[in-house]
Protein backbone atom coordinates (compact mmCIF):
# COMPACT_ATOMS: atom_id res chain seq x y z
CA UNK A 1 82.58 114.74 133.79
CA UNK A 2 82.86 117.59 131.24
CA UNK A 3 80.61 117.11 128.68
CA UNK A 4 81.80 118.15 124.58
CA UNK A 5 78.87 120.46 123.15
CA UNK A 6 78.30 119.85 120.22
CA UNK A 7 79.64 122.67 117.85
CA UNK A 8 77.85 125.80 116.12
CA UNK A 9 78.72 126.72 113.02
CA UNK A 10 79.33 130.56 112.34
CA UNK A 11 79.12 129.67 108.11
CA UNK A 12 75.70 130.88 106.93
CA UNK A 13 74.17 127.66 105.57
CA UNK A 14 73.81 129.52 101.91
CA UNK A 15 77.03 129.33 101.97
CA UNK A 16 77.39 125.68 102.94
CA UNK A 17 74.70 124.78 100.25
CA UNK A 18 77.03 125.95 97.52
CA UNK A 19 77.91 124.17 94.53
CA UNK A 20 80.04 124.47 91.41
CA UNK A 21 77.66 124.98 88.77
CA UNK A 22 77.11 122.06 86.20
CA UNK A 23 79.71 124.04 83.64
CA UNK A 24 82.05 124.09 86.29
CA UNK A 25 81.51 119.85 86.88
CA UNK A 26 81.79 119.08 83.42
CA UNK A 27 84.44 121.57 82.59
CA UNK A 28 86.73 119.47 85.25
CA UNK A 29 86.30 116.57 84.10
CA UNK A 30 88.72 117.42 81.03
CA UNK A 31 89.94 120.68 81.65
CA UNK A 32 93.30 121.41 79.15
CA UNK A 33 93.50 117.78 78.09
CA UNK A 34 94.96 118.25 74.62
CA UNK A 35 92.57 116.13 72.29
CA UNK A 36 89.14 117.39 73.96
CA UNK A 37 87.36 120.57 72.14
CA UNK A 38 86.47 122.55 74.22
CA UNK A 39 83.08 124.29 73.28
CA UNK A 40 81.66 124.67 76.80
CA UNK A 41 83.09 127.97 78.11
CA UNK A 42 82.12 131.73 76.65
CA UNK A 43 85.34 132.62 75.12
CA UNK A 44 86.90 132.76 71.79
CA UNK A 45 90.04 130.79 70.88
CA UNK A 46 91.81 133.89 69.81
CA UNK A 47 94.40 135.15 71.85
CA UNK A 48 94.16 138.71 73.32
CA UNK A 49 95.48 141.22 70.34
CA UNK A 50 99.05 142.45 70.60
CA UNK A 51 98.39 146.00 70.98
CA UNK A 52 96.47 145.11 73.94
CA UNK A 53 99.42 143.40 76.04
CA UNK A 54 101.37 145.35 74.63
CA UNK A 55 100.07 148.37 76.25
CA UNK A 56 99.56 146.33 79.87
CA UNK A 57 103.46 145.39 79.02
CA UNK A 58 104.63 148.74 78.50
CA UNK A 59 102.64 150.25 81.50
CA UNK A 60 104.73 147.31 83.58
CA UNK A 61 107.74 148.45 81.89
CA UNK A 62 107.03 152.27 82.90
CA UNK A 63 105.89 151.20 86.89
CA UNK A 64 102.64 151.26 86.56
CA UNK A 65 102.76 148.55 90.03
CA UNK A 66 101.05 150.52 92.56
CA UNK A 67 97.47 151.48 93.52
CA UNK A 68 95.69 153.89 91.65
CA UNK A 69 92.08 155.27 91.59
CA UNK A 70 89.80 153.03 93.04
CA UNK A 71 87.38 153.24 90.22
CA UNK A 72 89.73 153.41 87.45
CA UNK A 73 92.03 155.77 86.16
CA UNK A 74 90.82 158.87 84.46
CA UNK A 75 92.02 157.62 80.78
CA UNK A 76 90.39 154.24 81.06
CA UNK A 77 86.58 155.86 82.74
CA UNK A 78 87.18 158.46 79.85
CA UNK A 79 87.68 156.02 77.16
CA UNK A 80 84.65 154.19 78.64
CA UNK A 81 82.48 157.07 78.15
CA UNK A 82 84.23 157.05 74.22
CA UNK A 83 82.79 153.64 73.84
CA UNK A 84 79.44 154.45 74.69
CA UNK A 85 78.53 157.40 72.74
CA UNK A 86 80.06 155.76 69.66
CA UNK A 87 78.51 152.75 70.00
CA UNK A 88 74.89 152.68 71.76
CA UNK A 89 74.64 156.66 71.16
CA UNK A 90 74.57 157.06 75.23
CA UNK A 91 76.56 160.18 76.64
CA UNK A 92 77.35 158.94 80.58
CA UNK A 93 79.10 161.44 82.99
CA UNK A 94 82.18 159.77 84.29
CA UNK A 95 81.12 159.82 87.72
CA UNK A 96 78.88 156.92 86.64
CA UNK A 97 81.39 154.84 85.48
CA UNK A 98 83.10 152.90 88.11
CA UNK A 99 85.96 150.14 86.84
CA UNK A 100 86.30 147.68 89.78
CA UNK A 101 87.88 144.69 88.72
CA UNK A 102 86.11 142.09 86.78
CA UNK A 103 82.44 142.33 85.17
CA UNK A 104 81.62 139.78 88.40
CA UNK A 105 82.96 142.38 90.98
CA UNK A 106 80.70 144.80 88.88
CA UNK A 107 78.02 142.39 89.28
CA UNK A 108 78.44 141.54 93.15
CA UNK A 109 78.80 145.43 94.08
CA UNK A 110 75.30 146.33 92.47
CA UNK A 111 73.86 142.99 94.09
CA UNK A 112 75.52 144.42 97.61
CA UNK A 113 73.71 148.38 96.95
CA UNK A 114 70.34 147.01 96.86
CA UNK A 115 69.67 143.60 98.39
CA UNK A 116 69.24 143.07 102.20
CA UNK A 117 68.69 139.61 103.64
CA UNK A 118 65.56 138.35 103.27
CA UNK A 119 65.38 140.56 99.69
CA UNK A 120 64.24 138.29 96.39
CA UNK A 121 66.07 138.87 93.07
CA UNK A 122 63.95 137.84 90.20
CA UNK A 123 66.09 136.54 87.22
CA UNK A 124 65.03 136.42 83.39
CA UNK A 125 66.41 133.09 82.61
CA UNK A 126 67.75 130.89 80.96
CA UNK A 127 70.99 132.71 82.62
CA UNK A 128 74.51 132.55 83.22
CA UNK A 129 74.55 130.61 86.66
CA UNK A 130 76.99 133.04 88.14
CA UNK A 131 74.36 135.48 88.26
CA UNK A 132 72.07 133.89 90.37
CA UNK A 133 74.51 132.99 92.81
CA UNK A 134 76.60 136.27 93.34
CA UNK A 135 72.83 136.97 94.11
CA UNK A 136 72.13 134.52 96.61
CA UNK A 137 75.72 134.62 98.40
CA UNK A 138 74.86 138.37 98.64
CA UNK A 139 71.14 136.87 101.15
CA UNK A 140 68.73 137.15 97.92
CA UNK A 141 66.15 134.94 97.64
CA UNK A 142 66.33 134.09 93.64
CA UNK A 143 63.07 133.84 91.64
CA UNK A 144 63.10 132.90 87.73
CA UNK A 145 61.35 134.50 85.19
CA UNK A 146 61.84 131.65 81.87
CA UNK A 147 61.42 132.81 78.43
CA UNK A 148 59.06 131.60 76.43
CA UNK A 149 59.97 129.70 73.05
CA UNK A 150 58.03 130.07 69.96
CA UNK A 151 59.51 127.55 67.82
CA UNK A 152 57.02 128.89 65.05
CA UNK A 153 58.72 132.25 64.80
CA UNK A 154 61.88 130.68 65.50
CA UNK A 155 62.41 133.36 68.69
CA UNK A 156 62.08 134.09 72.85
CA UNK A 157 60.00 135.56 74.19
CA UNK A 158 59.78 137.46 77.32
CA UNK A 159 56.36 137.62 78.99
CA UNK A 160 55.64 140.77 81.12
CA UNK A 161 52.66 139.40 82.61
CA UNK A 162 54.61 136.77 83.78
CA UNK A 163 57.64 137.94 84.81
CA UNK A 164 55.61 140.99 86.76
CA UNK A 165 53.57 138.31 88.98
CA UNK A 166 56.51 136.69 90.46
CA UNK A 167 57.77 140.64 91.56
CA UNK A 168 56.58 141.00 95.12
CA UNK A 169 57.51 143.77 98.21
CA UNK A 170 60.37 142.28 98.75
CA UNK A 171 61.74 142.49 94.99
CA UNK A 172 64.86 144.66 94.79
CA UNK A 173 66.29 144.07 91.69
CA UNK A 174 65.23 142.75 88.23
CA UNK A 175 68.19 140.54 86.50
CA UNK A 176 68.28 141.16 82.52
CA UNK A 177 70.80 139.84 80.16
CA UNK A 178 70.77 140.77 76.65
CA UNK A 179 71.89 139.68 74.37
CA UNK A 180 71.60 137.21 76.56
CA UNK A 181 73.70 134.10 77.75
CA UNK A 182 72.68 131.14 76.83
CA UNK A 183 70.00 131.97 74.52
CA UNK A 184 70.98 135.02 72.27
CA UNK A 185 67.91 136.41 73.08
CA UNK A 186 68.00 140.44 72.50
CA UNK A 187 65.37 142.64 74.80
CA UNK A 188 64.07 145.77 72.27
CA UNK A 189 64.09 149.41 72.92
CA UNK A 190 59.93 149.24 73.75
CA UNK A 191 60.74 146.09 76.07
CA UNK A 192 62.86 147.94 78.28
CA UNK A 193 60.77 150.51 78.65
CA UNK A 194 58.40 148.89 79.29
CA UNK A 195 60.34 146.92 82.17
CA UNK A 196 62.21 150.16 83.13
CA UNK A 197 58.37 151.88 83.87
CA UNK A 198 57.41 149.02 86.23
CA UNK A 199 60.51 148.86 87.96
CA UNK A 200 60.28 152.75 88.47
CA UNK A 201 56.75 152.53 90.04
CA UNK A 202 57.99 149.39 91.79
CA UNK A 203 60.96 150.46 93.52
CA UNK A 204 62.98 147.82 91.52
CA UNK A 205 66.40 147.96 90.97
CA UNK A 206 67.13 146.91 87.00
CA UNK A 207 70.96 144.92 86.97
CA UNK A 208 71.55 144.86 83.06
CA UNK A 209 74.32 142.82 82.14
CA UNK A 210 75.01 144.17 78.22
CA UNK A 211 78.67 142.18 77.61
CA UNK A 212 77.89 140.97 74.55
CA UNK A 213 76.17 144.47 73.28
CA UNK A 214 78.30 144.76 70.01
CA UNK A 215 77.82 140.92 69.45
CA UNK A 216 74.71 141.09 67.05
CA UNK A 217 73.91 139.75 63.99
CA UNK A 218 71.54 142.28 62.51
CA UNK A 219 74.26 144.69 61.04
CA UNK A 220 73.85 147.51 64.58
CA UNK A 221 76.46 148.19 65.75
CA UNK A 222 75.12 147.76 69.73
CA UNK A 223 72.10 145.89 71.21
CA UNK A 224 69.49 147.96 72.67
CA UNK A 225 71.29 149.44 76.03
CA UNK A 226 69.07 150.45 79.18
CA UNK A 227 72.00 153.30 78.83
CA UNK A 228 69.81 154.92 76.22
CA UNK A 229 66.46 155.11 78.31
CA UNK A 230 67.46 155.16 82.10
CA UNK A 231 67.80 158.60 83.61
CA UNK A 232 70.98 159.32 85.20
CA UNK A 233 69.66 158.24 88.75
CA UNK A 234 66.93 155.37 87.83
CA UNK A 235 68.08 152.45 89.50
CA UNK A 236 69.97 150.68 86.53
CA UNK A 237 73.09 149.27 86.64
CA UNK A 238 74.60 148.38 83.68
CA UNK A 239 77.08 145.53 83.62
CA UNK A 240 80.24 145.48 81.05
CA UNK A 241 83.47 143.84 80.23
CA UNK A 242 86.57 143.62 78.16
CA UNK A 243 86.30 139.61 78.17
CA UNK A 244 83.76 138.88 75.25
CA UNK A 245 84.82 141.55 72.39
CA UNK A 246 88.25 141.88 73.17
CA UNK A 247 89.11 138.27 73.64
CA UNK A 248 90.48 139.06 77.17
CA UNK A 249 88.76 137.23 79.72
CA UNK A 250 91.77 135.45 81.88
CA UNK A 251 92.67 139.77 82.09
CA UNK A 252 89.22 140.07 84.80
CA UNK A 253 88.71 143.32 84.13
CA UNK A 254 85.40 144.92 83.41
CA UNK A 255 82.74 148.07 84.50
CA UNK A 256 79.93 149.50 86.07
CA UNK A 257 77.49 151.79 84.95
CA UNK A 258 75.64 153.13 88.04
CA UNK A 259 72.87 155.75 89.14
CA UNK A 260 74.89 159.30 89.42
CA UNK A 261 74.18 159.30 93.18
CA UNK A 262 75.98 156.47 93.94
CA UNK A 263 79.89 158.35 92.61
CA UNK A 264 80.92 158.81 96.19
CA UNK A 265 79.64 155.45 97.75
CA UNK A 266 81.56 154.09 94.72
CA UNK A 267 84.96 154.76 95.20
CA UNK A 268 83.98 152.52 98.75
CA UNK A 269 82.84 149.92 97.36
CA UNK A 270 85.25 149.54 94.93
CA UNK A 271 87.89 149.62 97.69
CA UNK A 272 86.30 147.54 100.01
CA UNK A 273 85.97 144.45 97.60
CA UNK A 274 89.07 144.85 95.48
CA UNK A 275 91.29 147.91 95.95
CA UNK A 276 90.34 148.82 92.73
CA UNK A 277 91.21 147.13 89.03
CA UNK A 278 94.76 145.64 88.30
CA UNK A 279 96.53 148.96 87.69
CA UNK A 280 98.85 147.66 84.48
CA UNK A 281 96.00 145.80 83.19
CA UNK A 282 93.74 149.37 82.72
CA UNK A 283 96.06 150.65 80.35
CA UNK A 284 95.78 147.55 78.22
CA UNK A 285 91.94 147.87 78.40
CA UNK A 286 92.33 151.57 77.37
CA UNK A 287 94.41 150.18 74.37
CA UNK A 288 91.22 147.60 73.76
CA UNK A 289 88.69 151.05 73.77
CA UNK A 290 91.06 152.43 70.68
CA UNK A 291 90.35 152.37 66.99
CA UNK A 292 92.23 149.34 66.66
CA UNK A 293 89.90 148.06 69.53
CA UNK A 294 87.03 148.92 67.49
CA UNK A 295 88.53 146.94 64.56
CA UNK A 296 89.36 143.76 66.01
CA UNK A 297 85.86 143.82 67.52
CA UNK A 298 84.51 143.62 64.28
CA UNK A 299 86.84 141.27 63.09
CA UNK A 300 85.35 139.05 65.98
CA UNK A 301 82.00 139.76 64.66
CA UNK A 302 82.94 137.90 61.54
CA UNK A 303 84.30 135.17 63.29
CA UNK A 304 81.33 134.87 65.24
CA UNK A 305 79.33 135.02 62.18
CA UNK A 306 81.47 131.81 60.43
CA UNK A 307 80.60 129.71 63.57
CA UNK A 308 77.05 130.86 63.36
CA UNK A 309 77.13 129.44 60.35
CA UNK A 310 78.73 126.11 60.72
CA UNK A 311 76.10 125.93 63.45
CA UNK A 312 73.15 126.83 61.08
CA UNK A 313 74.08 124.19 58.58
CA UNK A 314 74.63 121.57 61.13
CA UNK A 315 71.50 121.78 62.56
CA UNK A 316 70.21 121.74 59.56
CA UNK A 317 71.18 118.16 58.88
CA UNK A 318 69.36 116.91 61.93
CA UNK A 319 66.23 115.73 63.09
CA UNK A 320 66.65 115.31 66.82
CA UNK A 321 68.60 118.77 67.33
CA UNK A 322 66.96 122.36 66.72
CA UNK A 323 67.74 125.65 68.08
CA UNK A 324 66.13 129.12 68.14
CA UNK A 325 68.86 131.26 66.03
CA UNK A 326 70.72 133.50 68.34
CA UNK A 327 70.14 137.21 67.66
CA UNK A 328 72.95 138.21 69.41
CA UNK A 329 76.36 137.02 72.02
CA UNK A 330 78.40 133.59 70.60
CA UNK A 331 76.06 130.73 71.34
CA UNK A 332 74.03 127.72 70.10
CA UNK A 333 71.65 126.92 72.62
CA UNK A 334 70.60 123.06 71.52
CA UNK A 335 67.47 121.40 71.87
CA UNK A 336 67.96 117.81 71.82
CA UNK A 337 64.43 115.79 71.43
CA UNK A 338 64.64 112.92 74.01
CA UNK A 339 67.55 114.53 76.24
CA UNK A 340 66.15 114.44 80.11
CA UNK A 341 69.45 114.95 81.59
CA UNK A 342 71.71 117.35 80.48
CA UNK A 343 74.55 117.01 82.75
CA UNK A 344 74.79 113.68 82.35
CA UNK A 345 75.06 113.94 78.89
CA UNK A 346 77.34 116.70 79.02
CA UNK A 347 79.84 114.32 80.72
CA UNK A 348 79.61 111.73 78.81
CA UNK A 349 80.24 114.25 75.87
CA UNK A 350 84.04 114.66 77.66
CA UNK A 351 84.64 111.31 78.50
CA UNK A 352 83.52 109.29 75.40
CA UNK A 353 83.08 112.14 72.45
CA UNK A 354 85.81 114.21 73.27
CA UNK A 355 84.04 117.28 73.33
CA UNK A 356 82.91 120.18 76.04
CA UNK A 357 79.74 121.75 75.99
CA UNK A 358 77.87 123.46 78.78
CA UNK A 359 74.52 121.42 80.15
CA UNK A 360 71.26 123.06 79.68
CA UNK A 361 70.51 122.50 83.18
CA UNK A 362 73.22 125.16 84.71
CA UNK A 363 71.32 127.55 83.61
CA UNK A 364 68.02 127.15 85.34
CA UNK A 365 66.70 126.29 88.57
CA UNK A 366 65.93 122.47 89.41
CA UNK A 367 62.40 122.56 88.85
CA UNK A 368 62.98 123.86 85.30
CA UNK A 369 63.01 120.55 83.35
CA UNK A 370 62.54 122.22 80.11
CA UNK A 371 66.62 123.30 80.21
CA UNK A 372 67.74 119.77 80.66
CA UNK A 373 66.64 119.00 77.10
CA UNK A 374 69.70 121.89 75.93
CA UNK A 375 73.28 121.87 75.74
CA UNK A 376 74.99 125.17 74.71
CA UNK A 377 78.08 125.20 72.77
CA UNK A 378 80.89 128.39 71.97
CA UNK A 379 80.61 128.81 68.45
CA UNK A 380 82.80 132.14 68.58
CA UNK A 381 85.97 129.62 67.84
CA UNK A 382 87.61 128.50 64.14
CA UNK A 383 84.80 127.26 61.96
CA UNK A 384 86.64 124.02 61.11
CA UNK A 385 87.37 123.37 65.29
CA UNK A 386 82.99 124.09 65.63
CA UNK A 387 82.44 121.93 62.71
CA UNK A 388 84.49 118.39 64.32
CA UNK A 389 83.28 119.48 67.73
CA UNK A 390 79.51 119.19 66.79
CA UNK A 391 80.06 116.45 64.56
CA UNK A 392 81.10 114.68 67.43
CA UNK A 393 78.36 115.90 69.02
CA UNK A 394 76.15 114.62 66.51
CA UNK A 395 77.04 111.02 66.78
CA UNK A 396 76.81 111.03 70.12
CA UNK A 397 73.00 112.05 69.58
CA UNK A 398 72.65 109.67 67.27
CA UNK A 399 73.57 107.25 69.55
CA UNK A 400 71.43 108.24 72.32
């Protein structure tokens, strides 16, 4: 009698091991039900300005339906280039400056020009879970790198020593976000350097994701940018987006920065993963890049600044919550003294206190119990919406 063999999966099992991050569990758990505040995802409650859609609307209007240049069109890369000389000083050649699709596409393609199987990805974290897994979907083994906090000087700290001993052979590509997500840590000018020197002797790619580089609080008008010390063709890819400043991040549109040898293999890569950015949507992104782009961005600034605020003063009235001020992007990363399980607490949060916040666990690997004491909260929202939603969070505390 024929015997069934048993079958063989063709699904790598990095694949199969996947799972939706913990902002992603808590986030469905109340997701658009009306009397929850939602504080958990990294997005402003402003809708995108009018003279953005406006622009995508009009470009619809005129037939702008049909592919275009797979790494952007000309007035959009252009524009780019604008927004980098005015604001970090940094004059980039357009044939670095490849639009794909989203800031994540940006993120996977640099991942994909430097990482074989078997290839480790170190990652400065706390971080942005989506990172580290567009890194290990890509094959990368992912190593962390945590900051240090010195609650003394009220700041992270990044420890070279440390972060250089868990680079090996196999290292391809050093993972830096600043200002950084969750922690609103900022790396300085000497820091990169520093890391860009090491990575240069190394043979280590440097993926700098620099999103929130106009959020900052100390009156610059850009963070530090790798774009000011890399050489054309040092191995730096620099990550952007129109989601954060712009308030547009349901348009998924964002770009690359890349190393000038890399223009032709580009225009590939971009059309093998996405055909290249929604055409319409460009032109409302080269609208965003405009004077009146530039003012709404600072209008956002002060919006960011009022929930800063509202932040600073609540904390202020606790004792079992304390945070390391952000220095730049839109969040309060909270240290809760007693709190051993973050996600847990995070849904709770939805079901009983009515409020979303992100779990401090997402954004670290298992082992890293330190995180699970933090929950991180949006504060880039109305002041009087951050105020309720961490009062509620407050009694919840209080209650633990």
């Amino acid at each position: 009698m024929h015997q069934i063999q048993p079958r063989i999966s063709p699904i790598r099992p990095d694949i199969l091991a996947l799972e939706n991050n913990g902002i992603g569990k808590v986030a469905l758990l109340g997701l658009g039900e009306k009397d929850l505040l939602p504080l958990w995802f990294g997005e402003t409650d402003l809708v995108t300005p009018d003279f953005i859609s406006n622009a995508a609307k009009r470009a619809l209007d005129e037939g702008f339906t049909f592919y275009t240049f797979s790494r952007g069109i000309p007035q959009l890369r252009e524009a780019i280039r604008g927004y980098h000389k005015r604001t970090c000083g940094a004059d980039i050649d357009l044939d670095r400056i490849t639009v794909p699709g989203s800031a994540m596409l940006a993120v996977g393609i640099a991942v994909q020009c430097v990482v074989e199987t078997g290839d480790n990805v170190v990652c400065i974290s706390p971080v942005w879970p989506n990172i580290f897994q567009s890194a290990q979907i890509a094959g990368a083994q992912i190593r962390f790198c945590r900051l240090d906090e010195d609650w003394n000087a009220r700041r992270w700290h990044l420890d070279f020593d440390k972060l250089f001993a868990v680079c090996d052979a196999r290292t391809k590509a050093i993972f830096v976000a600043s200002p950084g997500n969750p922690t609103g840590w900022v790396m300085t000018r000497d820091e990169q350097r520093t890391l860009l020197e090491f990575c240069r002797a190394r043979g280590i790619a440097i993926i700098s994701d620099e999103v929130y580089g106009t959020l900052v609080y100390d009156g610059s008008e850009h963070a530090p940018s790798f774009l000011s010390v890399a050489e054309p063709d040092d191995a730096v890819f620099v990550i952007n987006s129109f989601s954060k400043p712009w308030a547009m991040t349901g348009w998924r549109i964002g770009w690359l920065v890349h190393p000038q040898q890399l223009a032709d293999q580009m225009a590939v890569l971009a059309m093998a993963t996405n055909t290249g950015a929604t055409t319409f949507a460009q032109w409302g992104a080269v609208a965003a890049l405009s004077a009146q782009g530039d003012d709404f961005r600072h209008r956002l600034l002060d919006r960011c600044r009022a929930g800063y605020e509202v932040t600073r003063q609540f904390i202020d009235g606790q004792n079992r919550i304390r945070w390391i001020p952000p220095t730049g992007a839109f969040y309060g990363f909270l240290h809760v003294d007693g709190l051993t399980d973050s996600l847990g607490f995070a849904s709770d949060l939805v079901r009983k206190a009515r409020v979303g916040v992100a779990p401090g666990s997402a954004f670290a690997p298992p082992d890293d119990r330190a995180s699970d004491s933090f929950v991180r909260i949006c504060f880039a929202q109305d002041a009087a919406r951050v105020r309720t939603g961490l009062e509620r969070l407050g009694k919840a505390v209080a209650a633990l």
